[in-house]
N, C-alpha and C. Protein backbone atom coordinates (compact mmCIF):
# COMPACT_ATOMS: atom_id res chain seq x y z
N UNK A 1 82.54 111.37 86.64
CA UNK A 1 81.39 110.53 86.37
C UNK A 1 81.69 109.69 85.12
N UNK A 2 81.63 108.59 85.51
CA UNK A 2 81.29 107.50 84.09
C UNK A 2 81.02 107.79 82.72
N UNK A 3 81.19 107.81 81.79
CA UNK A 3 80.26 107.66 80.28
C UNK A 3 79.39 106.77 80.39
N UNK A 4 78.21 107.22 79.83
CA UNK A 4 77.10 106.39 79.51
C UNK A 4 77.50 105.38 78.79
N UNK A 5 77.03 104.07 79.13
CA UNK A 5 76.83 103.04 78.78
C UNK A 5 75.77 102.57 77.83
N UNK A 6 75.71 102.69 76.55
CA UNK A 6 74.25 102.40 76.03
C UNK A 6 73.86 100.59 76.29
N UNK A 7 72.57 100.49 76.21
CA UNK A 7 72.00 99.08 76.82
C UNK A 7 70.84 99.00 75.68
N UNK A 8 70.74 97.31 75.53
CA UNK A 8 69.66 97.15 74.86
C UNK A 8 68.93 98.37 73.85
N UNK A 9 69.73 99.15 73.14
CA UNK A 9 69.39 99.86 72.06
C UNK A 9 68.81 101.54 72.91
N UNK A 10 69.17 101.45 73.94
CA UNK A 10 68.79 102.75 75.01
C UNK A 10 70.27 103.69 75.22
N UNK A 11 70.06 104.90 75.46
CA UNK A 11 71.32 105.72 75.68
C UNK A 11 72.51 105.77 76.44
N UNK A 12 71.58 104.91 77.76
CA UNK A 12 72.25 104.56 78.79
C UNK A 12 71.94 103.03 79.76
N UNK A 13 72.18 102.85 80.84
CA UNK A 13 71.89 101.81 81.37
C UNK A 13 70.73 102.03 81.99
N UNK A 14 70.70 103.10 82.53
CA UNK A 14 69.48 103.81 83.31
C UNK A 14 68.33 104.21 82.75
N UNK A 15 68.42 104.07 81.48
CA UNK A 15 67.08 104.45 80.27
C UNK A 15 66.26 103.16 80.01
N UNK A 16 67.73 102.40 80.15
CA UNK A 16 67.31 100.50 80.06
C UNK A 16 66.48 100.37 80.74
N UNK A 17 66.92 100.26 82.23
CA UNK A 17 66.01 99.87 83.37
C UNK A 17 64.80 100.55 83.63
N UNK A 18 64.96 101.97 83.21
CA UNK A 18 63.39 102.43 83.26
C UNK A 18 62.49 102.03 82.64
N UNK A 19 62.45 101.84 81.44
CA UNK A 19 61.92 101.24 80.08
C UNK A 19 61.36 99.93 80.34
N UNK A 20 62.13 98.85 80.94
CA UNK A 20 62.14 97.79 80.94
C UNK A 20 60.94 97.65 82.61
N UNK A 21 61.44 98.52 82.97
CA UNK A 21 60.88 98.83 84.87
C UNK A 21 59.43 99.13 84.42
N UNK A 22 59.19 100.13 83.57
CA UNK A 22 58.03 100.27 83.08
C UNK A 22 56.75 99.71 82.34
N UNK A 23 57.47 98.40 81.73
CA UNK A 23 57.03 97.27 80.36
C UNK A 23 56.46 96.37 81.63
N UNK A 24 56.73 96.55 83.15
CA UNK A 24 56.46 95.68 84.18
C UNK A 24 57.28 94.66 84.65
N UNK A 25 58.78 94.22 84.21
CA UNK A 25 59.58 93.50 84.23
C UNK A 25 59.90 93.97 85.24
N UNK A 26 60.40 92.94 86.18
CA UNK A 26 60.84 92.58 87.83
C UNK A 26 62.23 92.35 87.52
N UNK A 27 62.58 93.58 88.87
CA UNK A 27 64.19 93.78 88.88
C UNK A 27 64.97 92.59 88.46
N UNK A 28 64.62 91.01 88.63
CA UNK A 28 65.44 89.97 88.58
C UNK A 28 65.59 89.56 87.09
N UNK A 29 64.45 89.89 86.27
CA UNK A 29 64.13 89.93 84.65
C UNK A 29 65.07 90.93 84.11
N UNK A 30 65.32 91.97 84.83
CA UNK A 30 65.77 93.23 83.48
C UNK A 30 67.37 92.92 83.92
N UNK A 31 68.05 92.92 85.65
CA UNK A 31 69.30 92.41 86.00
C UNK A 31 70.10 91.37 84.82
N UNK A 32 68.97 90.28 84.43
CA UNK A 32 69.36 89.35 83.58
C UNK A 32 69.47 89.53 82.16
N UNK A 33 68.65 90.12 81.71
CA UNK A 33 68.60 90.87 80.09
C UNK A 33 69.82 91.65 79.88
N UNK A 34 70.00 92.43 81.35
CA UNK A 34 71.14 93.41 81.14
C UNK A 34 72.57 92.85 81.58
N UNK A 35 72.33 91.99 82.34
CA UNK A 35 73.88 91.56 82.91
C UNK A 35 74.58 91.82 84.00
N UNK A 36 73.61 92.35 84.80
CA UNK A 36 74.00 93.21 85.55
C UNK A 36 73.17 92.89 86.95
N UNK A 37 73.47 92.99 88.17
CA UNK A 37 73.54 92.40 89.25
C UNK A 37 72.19 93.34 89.67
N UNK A 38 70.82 92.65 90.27
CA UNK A 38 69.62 93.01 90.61
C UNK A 38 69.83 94.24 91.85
N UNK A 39 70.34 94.04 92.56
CA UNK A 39 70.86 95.33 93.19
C UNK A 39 70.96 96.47 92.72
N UNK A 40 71.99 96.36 91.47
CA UNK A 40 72.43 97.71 90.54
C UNK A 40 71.20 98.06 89.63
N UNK A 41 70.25 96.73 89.67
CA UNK A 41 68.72 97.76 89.08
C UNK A 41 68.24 98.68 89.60
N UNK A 42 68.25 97.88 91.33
CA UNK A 42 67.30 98.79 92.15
C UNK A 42 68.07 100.19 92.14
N UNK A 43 69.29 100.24 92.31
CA UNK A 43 70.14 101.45 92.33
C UNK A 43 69.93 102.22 91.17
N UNK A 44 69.65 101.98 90.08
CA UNK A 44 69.48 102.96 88.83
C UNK A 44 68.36 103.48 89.20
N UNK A 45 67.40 102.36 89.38
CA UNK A 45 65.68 102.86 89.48
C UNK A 45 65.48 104.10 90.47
N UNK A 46 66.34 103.91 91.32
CA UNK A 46 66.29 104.59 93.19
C UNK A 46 66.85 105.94 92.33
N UNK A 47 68.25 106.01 91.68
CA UNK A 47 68.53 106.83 91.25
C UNK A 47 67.90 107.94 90.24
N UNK A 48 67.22 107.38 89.41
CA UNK A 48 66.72 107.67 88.30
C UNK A 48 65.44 108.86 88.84
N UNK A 49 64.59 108.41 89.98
CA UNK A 49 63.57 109.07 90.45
C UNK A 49 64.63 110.29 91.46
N UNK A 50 65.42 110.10 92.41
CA UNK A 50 65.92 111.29 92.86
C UNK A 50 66.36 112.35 91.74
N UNK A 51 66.75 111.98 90.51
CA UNK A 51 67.11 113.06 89.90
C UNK A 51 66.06 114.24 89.21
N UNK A 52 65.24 113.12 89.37
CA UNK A 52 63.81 114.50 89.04
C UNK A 52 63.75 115.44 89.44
N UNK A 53 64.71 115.57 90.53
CA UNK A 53 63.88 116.61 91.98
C UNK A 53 64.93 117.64 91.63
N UNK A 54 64.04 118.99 91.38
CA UNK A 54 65.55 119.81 91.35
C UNK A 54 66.21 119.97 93.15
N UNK A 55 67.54 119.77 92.65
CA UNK A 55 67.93 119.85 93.80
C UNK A 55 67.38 121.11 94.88
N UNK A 56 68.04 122.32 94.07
CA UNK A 56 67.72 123.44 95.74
C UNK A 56 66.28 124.19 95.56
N UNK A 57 65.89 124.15 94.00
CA UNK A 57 64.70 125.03 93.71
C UNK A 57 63.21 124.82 94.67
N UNK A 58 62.50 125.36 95.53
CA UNK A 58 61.80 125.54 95.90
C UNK A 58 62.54 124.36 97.51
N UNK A 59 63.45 124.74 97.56
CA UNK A 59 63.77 123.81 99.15
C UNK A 59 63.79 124.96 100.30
N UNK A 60 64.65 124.37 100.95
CA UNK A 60 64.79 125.10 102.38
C UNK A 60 65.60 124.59 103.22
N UNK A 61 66.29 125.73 104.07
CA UNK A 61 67.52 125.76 104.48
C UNK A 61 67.69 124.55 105.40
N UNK A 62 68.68 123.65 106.01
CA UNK A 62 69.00 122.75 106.93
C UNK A 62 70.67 123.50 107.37
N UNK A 63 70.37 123.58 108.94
CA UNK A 63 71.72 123.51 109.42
C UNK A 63 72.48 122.46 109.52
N UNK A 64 73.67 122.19 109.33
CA UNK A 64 74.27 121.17 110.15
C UNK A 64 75.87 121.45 111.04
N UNK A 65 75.98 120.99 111.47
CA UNK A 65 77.08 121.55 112.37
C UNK A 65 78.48 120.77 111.43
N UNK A 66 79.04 121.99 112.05
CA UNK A 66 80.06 121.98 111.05
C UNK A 66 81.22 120.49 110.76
N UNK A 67 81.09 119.91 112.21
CA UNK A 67 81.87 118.60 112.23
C UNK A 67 81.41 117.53 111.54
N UNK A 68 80.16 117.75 111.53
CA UNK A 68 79.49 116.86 110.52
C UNK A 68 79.53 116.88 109.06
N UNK A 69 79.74 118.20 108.62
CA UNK A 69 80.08 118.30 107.21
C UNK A 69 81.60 117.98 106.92
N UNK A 70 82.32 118.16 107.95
CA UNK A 70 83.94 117.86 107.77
C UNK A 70 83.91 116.26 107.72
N UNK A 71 83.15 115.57 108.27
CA UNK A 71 82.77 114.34 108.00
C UNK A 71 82.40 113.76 106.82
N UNK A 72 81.78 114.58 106.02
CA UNK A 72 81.51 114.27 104.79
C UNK A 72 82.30 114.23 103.87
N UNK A 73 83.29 114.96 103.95
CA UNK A 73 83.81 115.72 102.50
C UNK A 73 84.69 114.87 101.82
N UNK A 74 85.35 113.36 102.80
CA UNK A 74 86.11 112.72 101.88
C UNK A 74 85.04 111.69 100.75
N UNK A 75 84.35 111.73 101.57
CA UNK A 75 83.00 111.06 100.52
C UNK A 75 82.40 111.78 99.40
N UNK A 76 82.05 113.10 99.97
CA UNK A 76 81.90 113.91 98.75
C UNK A 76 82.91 113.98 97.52
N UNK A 77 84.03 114.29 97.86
CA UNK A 77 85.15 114.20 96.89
C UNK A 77 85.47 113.23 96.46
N UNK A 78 84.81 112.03 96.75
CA UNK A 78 85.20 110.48 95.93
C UNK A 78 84.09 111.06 94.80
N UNK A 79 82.76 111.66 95.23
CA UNK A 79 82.07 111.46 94.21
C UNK A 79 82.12 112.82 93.14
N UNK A 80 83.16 113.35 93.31
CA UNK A 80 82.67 114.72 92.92
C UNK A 80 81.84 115.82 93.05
N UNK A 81 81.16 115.50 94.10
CA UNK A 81 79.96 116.31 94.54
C UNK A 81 80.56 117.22 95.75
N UNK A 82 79.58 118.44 95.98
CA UNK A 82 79.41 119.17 97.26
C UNK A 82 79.36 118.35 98.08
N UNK A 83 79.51 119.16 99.88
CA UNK A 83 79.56 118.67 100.96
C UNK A 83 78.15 118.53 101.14
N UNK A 84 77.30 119.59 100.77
CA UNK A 84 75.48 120.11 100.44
C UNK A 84 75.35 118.80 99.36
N UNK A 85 75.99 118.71 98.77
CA UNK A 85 74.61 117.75 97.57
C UNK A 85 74.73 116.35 98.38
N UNK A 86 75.92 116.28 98.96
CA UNK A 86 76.31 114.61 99.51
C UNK A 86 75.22 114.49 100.46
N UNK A 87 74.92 115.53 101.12
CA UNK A 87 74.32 115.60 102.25
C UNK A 87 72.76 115.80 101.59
N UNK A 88 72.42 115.97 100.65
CA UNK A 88 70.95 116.21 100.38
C UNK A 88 70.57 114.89 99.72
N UNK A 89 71.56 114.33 98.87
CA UNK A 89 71.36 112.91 98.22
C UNK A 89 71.14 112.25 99.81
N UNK A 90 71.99 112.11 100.53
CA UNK A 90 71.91 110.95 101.91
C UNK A 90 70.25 110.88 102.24
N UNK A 91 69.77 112.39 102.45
CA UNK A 91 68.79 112.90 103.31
C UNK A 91 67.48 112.30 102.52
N UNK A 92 67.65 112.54 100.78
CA UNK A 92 66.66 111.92 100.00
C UNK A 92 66.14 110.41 99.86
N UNK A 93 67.88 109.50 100.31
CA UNK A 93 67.80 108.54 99.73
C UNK A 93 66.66 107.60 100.68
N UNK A 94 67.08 108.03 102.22
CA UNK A 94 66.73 107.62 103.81
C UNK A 94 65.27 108.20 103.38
N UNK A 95 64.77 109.31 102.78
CA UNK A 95 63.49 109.14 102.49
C UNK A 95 62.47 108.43 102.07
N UNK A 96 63.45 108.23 100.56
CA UNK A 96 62.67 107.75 99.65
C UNK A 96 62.32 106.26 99.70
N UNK A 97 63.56 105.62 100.07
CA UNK A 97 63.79 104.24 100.79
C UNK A 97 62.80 103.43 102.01
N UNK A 98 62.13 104.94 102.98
CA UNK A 98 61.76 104.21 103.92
C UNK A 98 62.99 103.88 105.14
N UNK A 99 64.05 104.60 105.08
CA UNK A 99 64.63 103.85 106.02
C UNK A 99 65.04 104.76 107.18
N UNK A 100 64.73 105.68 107.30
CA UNK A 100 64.39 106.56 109.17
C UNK A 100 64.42 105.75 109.91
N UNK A 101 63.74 104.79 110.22
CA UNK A 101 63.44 103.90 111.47
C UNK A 101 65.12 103.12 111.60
N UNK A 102 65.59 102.69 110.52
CA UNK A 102 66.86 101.74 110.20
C UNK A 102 67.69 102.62 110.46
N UNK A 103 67.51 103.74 110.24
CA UNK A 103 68.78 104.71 110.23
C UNK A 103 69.05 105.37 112.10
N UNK A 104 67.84 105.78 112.29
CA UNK A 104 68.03 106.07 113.89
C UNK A 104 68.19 105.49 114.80
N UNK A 105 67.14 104.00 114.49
CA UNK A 105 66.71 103.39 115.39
C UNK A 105 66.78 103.79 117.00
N UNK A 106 65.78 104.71 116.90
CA UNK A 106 65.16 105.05 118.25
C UNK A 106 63.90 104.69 118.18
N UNK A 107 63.05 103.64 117.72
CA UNK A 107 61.60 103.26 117.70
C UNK A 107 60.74 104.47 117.58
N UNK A 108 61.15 105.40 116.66
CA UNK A 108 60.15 106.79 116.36
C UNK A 108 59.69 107.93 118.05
N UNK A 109 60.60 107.50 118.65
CA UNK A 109 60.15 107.82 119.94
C UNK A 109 61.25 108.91 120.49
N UNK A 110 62.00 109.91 119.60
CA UNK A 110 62.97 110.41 120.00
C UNK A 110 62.22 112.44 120.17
């Protein structure tokens, strides 16, 4: 993982954008203050709220078959993470995002 980057007098980049996310400034305002490409706001912001969540504390079990996790693992290992966390970040992100419908596309009808 990266070293923190301090920003605008904040610890990190991600302290930036919250701060700034919070003051009411629109991703295209704080991208520009910071230098940094409006996308990679939304990505801190997106990020910033999944990490709240403890990962396994009060969860519950998901199977997945095993070919599917062998699927994962060169991805996992780019990021340093478990085959489980790669797979719980994916599962959060498709949540939190709204994007089920984009992701299956079976018109909710499966």
């Amino acid at each position: 993982m990266p070293a923190p980057v301090p920003t605008l007098g904040y610890p990190t980049r991600t302290a930036a954008v919250q701060a700034l996310a919070a003051n009411g400034l629109h991703t295209s305002e704080i991208a520009r203050r910071i230098g940094i490409e409006e996308k990679s706001v939304s990505a801190l912001l997106c990020s910033a709220r999944r990490t709240k969540r403890p990962a396994e504390k009060n969860g519950r079990t998901v199977l997945f078959p095993i070919d599917i996790l062998d699927a994962l693992r060169i991805a996992a290992a780019k990021r340093n993470i478990s085959v489980n966390e790669l797979a719980r970040r994916i599962v959060e992100a498709v949540a939190d995002d709204g994007l089920i419908d984009a992701v299956l596309d079976d018109g909710g009808t499966e």
